[in-house]
Protein backbone atom coordinates (compact mmCIF):
# COMPACT_ATOMS: atom_id res chain seq x y z
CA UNK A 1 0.00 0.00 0.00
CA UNK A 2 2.94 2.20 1.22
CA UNK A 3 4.39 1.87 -2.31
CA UNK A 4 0.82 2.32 -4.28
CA UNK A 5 0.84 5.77 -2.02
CA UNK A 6 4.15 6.77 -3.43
CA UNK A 7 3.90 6.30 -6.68
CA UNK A 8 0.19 8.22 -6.57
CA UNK A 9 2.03 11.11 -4.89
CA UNK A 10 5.05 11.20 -7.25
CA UNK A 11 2.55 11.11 -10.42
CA UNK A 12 0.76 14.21 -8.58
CA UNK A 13 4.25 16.07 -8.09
CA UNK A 14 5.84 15.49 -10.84
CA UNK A 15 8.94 13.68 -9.31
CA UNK A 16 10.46 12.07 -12.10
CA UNK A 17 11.11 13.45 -15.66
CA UNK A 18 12.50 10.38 -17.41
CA UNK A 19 10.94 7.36 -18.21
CA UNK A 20 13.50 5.87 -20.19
CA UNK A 21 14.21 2.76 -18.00
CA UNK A 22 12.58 0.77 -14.78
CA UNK A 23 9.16 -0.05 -14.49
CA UNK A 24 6.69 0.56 -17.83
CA UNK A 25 3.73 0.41 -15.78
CA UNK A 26 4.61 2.89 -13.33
CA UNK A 27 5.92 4.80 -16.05
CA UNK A 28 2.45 5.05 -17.48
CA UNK A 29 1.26 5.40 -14.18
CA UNK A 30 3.33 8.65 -13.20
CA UNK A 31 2.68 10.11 -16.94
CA UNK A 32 -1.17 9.12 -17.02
CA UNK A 33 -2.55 10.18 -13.59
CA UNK A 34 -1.91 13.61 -14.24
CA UNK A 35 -2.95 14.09 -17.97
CA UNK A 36 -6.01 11.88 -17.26
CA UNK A 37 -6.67 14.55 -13.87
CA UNK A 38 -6.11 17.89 -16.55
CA UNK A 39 -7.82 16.33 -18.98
CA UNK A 40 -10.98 15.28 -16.60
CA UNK A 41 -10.76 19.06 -15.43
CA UNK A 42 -10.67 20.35 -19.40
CA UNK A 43 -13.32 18.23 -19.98
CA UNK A 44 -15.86 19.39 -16.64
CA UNK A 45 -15.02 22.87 -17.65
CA UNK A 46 -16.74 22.00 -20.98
CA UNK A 47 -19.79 20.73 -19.47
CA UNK A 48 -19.92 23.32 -16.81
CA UNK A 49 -19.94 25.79 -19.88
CA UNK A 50 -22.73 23.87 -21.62
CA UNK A 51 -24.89 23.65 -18.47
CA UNK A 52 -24.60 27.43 -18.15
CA UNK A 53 -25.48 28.24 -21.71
CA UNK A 54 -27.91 26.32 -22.23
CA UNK A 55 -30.06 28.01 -19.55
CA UNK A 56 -29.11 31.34 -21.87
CA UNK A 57 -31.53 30.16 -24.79
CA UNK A 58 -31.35 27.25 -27.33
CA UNK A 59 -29.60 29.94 -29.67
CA UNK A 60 -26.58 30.70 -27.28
CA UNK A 61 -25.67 27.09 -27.48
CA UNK A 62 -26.30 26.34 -30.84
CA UNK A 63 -23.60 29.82 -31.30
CA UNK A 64 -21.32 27.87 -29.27
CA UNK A 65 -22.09 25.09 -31.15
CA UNK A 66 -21.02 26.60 -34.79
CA UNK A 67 -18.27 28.74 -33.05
CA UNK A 68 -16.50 25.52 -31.84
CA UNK A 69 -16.37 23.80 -35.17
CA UNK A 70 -14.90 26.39 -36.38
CA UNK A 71 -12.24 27.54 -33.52
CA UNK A 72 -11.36 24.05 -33.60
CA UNK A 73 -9.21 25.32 -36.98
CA UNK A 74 -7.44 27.23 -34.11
CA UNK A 75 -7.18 24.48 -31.77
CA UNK A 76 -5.64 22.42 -34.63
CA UNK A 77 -3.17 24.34 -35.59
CA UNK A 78 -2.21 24.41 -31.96
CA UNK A 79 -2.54 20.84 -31.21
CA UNK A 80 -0.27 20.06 -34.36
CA UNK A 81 2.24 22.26 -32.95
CA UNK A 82 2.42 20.70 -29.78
CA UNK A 83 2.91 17.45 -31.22
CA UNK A 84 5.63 18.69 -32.99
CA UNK A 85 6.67 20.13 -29.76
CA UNK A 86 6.26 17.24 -27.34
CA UNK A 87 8.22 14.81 -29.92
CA UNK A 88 10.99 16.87 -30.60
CA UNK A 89 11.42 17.88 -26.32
CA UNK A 90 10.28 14.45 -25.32
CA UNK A 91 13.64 13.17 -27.92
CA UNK A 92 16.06 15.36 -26.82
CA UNK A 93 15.07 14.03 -23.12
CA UNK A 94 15.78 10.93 -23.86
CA UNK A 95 18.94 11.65 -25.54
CA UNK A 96 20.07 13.84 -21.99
CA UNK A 97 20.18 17.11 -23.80
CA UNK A 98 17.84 19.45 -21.80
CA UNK A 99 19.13 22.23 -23.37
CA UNK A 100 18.43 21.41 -27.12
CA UNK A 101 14.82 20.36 -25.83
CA UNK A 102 14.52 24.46 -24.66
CA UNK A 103 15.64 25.58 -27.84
CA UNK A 104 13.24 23.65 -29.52
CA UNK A 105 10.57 25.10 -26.89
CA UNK A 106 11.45 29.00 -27.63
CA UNK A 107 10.89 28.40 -31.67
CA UNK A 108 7.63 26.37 -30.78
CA UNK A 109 6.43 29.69 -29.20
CA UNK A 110 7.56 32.28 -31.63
CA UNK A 111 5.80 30.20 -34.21
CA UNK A 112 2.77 29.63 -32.45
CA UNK A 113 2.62 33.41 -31.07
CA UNK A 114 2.83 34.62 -35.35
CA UNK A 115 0.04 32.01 -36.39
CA UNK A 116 -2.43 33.12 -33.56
CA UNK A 117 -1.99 36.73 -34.40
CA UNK A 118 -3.28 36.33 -37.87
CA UNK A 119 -5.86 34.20 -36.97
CA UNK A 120 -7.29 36.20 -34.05
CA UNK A 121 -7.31 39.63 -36.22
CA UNK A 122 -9.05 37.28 -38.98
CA UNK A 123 -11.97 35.74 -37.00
CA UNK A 124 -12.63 38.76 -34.83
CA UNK A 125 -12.92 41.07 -38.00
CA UNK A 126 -15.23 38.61 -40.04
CA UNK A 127 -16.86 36.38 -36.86
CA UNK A 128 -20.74 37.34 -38.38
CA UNK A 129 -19.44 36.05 -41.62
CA UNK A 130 -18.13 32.93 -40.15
CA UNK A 131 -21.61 32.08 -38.37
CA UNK A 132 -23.53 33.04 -41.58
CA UNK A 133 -21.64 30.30 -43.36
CA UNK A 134 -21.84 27.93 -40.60
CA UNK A 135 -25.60 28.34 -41.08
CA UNK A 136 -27.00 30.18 -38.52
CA UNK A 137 -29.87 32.24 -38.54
CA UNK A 138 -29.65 36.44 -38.15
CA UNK A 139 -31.35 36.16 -34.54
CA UNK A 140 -29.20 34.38 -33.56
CA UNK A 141 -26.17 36.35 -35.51
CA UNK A 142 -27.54 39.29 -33.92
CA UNK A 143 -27.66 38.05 -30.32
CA UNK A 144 -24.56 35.98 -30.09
CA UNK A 145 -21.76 37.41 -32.17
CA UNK A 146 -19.88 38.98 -29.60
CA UNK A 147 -19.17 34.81 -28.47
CA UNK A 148 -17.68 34.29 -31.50
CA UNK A 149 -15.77 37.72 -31.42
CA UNK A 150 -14.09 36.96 -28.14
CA UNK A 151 -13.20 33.63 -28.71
CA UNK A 152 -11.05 34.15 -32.01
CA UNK A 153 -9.77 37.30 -30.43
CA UNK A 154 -8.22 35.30 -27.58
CA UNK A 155 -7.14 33.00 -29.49
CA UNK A 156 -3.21 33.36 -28.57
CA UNK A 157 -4.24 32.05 -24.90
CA UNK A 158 -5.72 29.07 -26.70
CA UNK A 159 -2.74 28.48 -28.44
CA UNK A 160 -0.20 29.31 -26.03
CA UNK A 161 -1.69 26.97 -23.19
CA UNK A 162 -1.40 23.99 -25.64
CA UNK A 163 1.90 24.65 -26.44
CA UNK A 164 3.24 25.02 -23.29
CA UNK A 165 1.86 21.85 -21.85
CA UNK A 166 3.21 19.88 -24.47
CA UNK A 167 6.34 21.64 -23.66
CA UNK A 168 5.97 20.43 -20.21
CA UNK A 169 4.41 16.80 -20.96
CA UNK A 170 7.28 15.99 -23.47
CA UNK A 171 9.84 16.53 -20.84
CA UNK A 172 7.98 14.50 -18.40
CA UNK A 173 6.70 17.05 -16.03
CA UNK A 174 2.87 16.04 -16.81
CA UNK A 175 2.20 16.98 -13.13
CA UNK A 176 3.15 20.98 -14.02
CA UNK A 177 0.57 20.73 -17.18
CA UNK A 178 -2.06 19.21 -15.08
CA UNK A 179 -1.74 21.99 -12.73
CA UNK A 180 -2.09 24.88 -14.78
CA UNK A 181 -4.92 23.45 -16.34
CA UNK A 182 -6.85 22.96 -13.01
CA UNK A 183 -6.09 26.75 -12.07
CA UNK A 184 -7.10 27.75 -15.35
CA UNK A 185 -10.42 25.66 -15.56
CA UNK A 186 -11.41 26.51 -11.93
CA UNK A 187 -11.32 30.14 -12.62
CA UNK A 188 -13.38 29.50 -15.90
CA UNK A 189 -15.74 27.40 -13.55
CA UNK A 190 -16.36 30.07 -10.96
CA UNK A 191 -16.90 33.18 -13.71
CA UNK A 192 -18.98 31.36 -16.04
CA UNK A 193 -21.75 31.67 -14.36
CA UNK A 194 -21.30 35.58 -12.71
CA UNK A 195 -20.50 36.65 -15.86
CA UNK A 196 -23.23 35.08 -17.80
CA UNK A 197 -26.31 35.73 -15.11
CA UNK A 198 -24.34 38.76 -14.20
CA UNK A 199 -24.07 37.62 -10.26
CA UNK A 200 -23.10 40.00 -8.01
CA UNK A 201 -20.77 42.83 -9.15
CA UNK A 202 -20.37 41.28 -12.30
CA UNK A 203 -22.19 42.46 -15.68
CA UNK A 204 -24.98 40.35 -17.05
CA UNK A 205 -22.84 39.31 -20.49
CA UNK A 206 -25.58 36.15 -21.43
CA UNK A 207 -23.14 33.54 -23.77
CA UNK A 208 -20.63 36.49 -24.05
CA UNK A 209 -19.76 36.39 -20.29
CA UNK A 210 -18.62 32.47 -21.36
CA UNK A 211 -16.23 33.90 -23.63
CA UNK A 212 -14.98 36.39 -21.59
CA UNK A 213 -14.47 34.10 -18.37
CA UNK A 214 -12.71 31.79 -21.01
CA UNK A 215 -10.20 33.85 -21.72
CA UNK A 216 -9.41 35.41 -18.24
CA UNK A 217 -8.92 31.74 -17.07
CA UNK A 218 -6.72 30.38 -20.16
CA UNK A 219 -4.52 34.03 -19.68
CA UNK A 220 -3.89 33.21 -15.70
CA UNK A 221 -3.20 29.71 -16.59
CA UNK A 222 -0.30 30.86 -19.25
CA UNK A 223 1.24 33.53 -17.15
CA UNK A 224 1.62 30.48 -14.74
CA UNK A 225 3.30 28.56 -17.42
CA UNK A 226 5.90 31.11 -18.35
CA UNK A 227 6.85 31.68 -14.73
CA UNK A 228 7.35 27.93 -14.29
CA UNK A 229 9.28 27.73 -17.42
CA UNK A 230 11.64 30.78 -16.87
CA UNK A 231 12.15 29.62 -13.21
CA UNK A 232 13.16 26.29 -14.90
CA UNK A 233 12.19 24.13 -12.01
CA UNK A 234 11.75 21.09 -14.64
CA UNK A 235 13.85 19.87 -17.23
CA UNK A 236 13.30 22.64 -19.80
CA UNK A 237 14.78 26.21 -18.62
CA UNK A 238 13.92 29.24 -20.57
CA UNK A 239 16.68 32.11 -20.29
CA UNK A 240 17.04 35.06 -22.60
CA UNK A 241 19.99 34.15 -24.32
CA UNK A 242 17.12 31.26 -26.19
CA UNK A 243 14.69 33.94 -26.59
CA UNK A 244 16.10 34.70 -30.01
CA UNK A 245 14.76 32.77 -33.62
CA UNK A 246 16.93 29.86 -34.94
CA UNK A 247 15.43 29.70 -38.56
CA UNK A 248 17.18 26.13 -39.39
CA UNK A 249 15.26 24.85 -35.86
CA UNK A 250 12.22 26.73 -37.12
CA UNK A 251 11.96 24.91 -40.59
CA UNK A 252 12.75 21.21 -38.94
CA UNK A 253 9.73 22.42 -36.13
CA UNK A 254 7.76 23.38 -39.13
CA UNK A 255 8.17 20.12 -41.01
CA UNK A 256 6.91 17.93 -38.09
CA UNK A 257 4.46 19.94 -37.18
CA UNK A 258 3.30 20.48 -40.54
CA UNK A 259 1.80 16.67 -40.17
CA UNK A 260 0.17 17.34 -36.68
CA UNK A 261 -1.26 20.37 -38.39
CA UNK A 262 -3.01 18.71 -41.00
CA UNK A 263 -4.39 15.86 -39.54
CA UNK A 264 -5.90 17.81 -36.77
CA UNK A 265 -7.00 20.15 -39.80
CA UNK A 266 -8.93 17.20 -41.66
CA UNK A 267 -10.28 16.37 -38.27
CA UNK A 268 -11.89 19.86 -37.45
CA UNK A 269 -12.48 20.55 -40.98
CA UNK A 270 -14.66 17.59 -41.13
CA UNK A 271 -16.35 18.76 -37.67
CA UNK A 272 -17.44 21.87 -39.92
CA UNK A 273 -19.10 19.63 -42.70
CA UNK A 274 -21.01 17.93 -40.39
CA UNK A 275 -22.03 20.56 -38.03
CA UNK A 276 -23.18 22.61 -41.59
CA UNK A 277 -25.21 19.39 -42.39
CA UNK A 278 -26.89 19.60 -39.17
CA UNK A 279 -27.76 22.95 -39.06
CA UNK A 280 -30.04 21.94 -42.06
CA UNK A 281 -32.13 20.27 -39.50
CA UNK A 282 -32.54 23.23 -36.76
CA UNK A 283 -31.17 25.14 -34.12
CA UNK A 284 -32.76 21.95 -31.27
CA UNK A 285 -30.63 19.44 -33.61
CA UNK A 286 -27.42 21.83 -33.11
CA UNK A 287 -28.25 21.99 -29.69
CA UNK A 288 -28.49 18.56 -28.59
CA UNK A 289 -25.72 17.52 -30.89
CA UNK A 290 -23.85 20.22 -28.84
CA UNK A 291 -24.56 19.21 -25.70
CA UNK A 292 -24.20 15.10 -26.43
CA UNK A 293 -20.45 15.95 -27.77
CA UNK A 294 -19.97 17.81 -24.13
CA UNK A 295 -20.85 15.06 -22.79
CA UNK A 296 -18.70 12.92 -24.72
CA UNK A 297 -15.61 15.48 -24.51
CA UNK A 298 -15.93 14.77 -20.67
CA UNK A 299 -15.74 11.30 -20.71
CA UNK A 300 -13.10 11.01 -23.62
CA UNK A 301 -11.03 13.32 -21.73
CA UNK A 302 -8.70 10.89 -19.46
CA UNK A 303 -8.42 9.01 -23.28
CA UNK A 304 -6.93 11.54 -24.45
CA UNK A 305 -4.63 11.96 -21.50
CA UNK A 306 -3.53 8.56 -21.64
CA UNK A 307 -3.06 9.05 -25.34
CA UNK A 308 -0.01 12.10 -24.06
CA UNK A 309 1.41 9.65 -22.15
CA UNK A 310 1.80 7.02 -24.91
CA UNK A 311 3.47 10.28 -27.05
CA UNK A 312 5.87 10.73 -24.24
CA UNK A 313 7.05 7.55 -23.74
CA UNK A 314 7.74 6.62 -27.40
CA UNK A 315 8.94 9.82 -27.65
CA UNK A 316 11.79 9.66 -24.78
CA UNK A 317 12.35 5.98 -25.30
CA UNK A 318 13.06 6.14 -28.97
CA UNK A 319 15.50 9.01 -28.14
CA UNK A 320 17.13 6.59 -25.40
CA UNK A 321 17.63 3.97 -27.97
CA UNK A 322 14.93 1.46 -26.54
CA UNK A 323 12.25 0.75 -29.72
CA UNK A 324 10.62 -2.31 -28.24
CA UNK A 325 10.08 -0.89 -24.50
CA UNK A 326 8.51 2.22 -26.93
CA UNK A 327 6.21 -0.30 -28.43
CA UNK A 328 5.37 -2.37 -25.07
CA UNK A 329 4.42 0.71 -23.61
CA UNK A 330 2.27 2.01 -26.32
CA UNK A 331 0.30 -1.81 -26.54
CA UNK A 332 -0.19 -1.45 -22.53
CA UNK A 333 -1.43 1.85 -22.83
CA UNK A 334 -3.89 1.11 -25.55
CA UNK A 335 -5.41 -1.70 -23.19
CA UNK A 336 -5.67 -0.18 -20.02
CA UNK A 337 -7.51 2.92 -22.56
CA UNK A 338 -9.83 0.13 -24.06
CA UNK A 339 -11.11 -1.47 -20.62
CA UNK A 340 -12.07 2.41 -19.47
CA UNK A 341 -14.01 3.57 -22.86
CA UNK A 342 -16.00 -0.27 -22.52
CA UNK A 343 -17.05 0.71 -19.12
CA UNK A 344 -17.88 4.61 -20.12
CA UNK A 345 -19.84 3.62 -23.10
CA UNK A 346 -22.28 1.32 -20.81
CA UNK A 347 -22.74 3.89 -17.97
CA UNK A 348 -23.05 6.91 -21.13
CA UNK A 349 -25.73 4.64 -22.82
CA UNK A 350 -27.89 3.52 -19.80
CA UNK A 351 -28.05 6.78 -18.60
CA UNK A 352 -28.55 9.08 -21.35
CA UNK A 353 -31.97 9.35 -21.23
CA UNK A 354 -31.90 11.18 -17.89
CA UNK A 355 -28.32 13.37 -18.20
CA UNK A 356 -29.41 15.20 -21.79
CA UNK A 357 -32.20 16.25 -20.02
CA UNK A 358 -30.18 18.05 -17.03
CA UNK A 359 -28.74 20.40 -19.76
CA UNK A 360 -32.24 21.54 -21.25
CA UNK A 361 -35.66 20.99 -21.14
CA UNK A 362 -36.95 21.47 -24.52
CA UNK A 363 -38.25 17.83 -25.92
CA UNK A 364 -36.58 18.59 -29.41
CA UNK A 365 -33.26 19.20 -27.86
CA UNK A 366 -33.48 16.25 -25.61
CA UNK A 367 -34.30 13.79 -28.47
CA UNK A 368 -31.61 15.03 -30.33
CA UNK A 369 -29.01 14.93 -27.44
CA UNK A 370 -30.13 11.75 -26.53
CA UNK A 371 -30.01 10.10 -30.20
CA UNK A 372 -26.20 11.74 -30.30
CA UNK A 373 -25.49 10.23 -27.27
CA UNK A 374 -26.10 6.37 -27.92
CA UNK A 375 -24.91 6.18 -31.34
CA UNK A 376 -21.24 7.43 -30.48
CA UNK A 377 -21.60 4.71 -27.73
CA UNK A 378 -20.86 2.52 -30.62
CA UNK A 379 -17.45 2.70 -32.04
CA UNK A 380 -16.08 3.67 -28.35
CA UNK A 381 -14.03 1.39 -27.24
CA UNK A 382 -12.72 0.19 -30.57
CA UNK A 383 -11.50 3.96 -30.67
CA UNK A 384 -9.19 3.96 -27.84
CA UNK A 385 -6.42 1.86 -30.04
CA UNK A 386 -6.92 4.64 -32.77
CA UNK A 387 -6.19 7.48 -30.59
CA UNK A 388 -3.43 6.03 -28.50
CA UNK A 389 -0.91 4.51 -31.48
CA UNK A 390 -1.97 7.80 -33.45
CA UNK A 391 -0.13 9.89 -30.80
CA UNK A 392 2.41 7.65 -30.71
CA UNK A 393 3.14 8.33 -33.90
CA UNK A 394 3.38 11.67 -33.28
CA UNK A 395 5.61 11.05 -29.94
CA UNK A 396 7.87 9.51 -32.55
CA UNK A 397 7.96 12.36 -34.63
CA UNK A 398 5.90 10.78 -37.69
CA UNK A 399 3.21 12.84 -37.94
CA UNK A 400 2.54 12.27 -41.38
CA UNK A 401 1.07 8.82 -41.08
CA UNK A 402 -2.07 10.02 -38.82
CA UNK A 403 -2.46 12.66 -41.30
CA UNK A 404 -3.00 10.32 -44.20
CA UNK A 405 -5.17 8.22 -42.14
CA UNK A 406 -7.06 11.02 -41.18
CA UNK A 407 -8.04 12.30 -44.68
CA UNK A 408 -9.02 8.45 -45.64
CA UNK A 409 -11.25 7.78 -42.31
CA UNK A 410 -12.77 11.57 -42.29
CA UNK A 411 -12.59 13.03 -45.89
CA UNK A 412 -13.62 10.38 -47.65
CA UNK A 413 -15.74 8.08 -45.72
CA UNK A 414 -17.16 10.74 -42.94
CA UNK A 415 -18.22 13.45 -44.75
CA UNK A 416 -19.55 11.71 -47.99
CA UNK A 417 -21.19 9.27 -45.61
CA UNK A 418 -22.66 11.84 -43.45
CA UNK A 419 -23.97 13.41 -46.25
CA UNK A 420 -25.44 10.46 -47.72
CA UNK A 421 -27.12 9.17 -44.99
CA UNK A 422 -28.66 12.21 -43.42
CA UNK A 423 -29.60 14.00 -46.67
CA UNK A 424 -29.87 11.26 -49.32
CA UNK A 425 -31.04 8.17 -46.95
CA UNK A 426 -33.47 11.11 -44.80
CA UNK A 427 -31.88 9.66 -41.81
CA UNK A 428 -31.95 13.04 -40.86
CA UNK A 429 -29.26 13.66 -37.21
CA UNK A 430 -29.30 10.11 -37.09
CA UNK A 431 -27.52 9.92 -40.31
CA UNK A 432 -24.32 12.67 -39.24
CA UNK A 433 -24.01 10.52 -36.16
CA UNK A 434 -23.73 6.38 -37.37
CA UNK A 435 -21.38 8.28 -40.22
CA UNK A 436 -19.03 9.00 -37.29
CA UNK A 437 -19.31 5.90 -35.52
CA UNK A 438 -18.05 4.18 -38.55
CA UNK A 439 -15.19 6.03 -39.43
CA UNK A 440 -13.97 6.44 -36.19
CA UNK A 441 -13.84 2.41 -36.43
CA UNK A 442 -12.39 2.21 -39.19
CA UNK A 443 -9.64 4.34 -38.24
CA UNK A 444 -8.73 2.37 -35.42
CA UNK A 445 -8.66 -0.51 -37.32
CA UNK A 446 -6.06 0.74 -40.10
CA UNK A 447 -4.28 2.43 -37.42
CA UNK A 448 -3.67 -0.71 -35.30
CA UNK A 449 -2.58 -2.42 -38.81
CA UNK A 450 0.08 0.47 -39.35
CA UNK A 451 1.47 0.15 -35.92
CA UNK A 452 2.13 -2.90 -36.14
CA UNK A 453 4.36 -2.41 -39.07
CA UNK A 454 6.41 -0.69 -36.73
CA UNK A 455 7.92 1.81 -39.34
CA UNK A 456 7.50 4.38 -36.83
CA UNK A 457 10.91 3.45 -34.98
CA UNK A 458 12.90 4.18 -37.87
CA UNK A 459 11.69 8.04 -37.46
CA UNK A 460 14.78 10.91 -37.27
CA UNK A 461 13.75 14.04 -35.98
């Protein structure tokens, strides 16, 4: 028990850094615990947000709703960054060259600080436009704007956030990204709801004061990061005499991130299709839709932290020289992921009929949510082998590979199927939905094939 204690309690701290030899379990262990706890935080925050919305009017979360599928272009571009970030720190761990792994840090951010400028001028300037296209009516255009306004206009925060927990997670200090995550989330938590409802001092903002609360918490939760990083009390140290641009470290960034870019691009991109399809069926079918995938966010969450961990540990292992413990650790990860996701898509499918209404009362909306909510039941556990070997392609550096399987599973079965089946077959939400289930499958399937293959250990970065 005494050892069970200590191991919890070093995974919380962030003890160790390097997980290049001794036990693969508690290697997973001490990565996991704390990306599954940020991630489980990330992923309350989002149905904290929901609940509070949705008591603003069906058309504040359908606005959130559009807004997301398209800010998602955002969080791509940050998310393939990271990876890019995470494999190139988490290698020159593993290799026992700290140093190199800051450099590649400080070019991460300069990129990452350019690309969220354009962007945030962009979407702010032309954020009616965007929800026009996206399909939503002028009521709601009129009424809910200033959401989508705020949201690409702190956009940097977004980006910045991501980038340094990769930062953090590919040098092994998991327990520093978890943290900052939790402060940032907490404060989202606790001003969503004075700023919406304008409680207390606070101004009444309606889906606005979401935005705004947002973006106060993501801002505290980077200025937290950069003081951790220029203290340098984990493996990566920023000092000024980094904070300068290295353009031949820049282009080699560039080129790995370029494939955790893009597949995170086809992802979200196909997110927009499907989202634009729905709209054709009202804002309740938005709504629900919305609210079922906040549902689903939650639960997928401590997936997608056990997913980091598998990037990690390929990561630093392949940069120690050790392919197969890479592998073994990626297979055990995958497992532990798959018996989770089997026992989340029971409890998510027995119970839906009683949490979609919690979020709203409107029969339309709960149909909807509740129809959502079952079908992506489906391809859930089969999923959890997709996600984990995809990042640990991307620990390894090969970022390419998920990219191409992306386009296959969600540009040309996803879209063309959720097309066909809601608008051709008049299956209607039902349609968008079993169009996801199946190509989520499938891309598990060819991704577990690929791995396999093991042409990922061969990656230089």
């Amino acid at each position: 028990m005494s050892k069970i204690i200590s191991t919890l309690r070093d995974a919380i701290t962030g003890k160790e850094q390097e997980f290049t030899t001794g036990s693969i379990n508690r290697a997973i262990i001490l990565l996991s615990i704390p990306m599954v706890l940020e991630m489980l935080m990330e992923g309350l925050f989002a149905l904290v947000d929901a609940f509070f919305v949705a008591k603003v009017s069906v058309n504040a979360v359908a606005t959130v709703g559009l807004t997301e599928s398209v800010i998602t272009l955002v969080y791509s571009l940050a998310i393939g960054l990271s990876a890019a970030a995470t494999a190139m720190v988490a290698r020159r761990v593993g290799e026992a060259h700290p140093a190199k792994a800051a450099e590649a840090a400080v070019q991460a951010i300069f990129l990452a600080t350019g690309i969220s400028v354009v962007i945030g001028v962009t979407g702010f300037i032309f954020s009616e436009d965007i929800l026009r296209l996206m399909g939503g009516n002028e009521t709601l255009i009129r009424d809910c704007s200033g959401y989508t306004k705020i949201m690409f206009g702190s956009n940097i925060v977004i980006m910045l956030i991501f980038l340094f927990n990769a930062v953090f997670r590919g040098a092994g200090n998991a327990a520093y990204a978890m943290w900052v995550l939790w402060l940032s989330n907490c404060i989202n938590i606790v001003l969503d709801p004075m700023l919406i409802f304008g409680i207390g001092p606070f101004p009444e903002l309606g889906v606005q004061g979401a935005a705004v609360a947002t973006a106060i918490g993501r801002t505290t939760g980077v200025a937290l990061q950069l003081y951790l990083l220029f203290r340098g009390v984990g493996v990566v140290k920023l000092a000024g005499q980094k904070l300068r641009l290295q353009w031949r470290l820049i282009t080699r960034l560039v080129k790995v991130a370029a494939g955790g870019t893009g597949q995170y691009l086809i992802m979200s991109a196909s997110w927009i299709f499907l989202m634009r399809i729905i709209a054709q069926f009202g804002s309740e079918s938005l709504a629900g839709y919305t609210i079922a995938l906040r549902i689903i966010i939650f639960t997928f969450m401590p997936v997608w932290g056990l997913s980091n961990a598998a990037a990690t540990l390929t990561g630093q292992n392949l940069g120690a020289g050790k392919p197969e413990r890479a592998e073994i650790s990626s297979w055990r990860t995958a497992h532990f992921t798959m018996f989770f996701l089997l026992i989340v898509s029971v409890v998510l499918f027995t119970t839906a009929n009683w949490t979609i209404p919690l979020f709203n009362t409107n029969p339309e909306v709960i149909k909807a949510g509740i129809l959502t909510l079952k079908i992506f039941c489906a391809s859930y556990v089969l999923f959890a082998y997709g996600l984990v070997f995809s990042q640990s392609f991307n620990g390894a550096g090969d970022t390419r590979t998920p990219t191409l399987v992306n386009f296959i599973c969600f540009w040309l079965m996803e879209i063309p199927f959720g097309y066909f089946f809601a608008m051709e077959l008049g299956w209607g939400l039902a349609g968008v939905c079993w169009a996801v289930a199946i190509s989520e499958a499938a891309l598990s399937v060819i991704f577990i094939v690929l791995f396999r293959r093991g042409k990922w250990k061969l990656v230089k970065i």
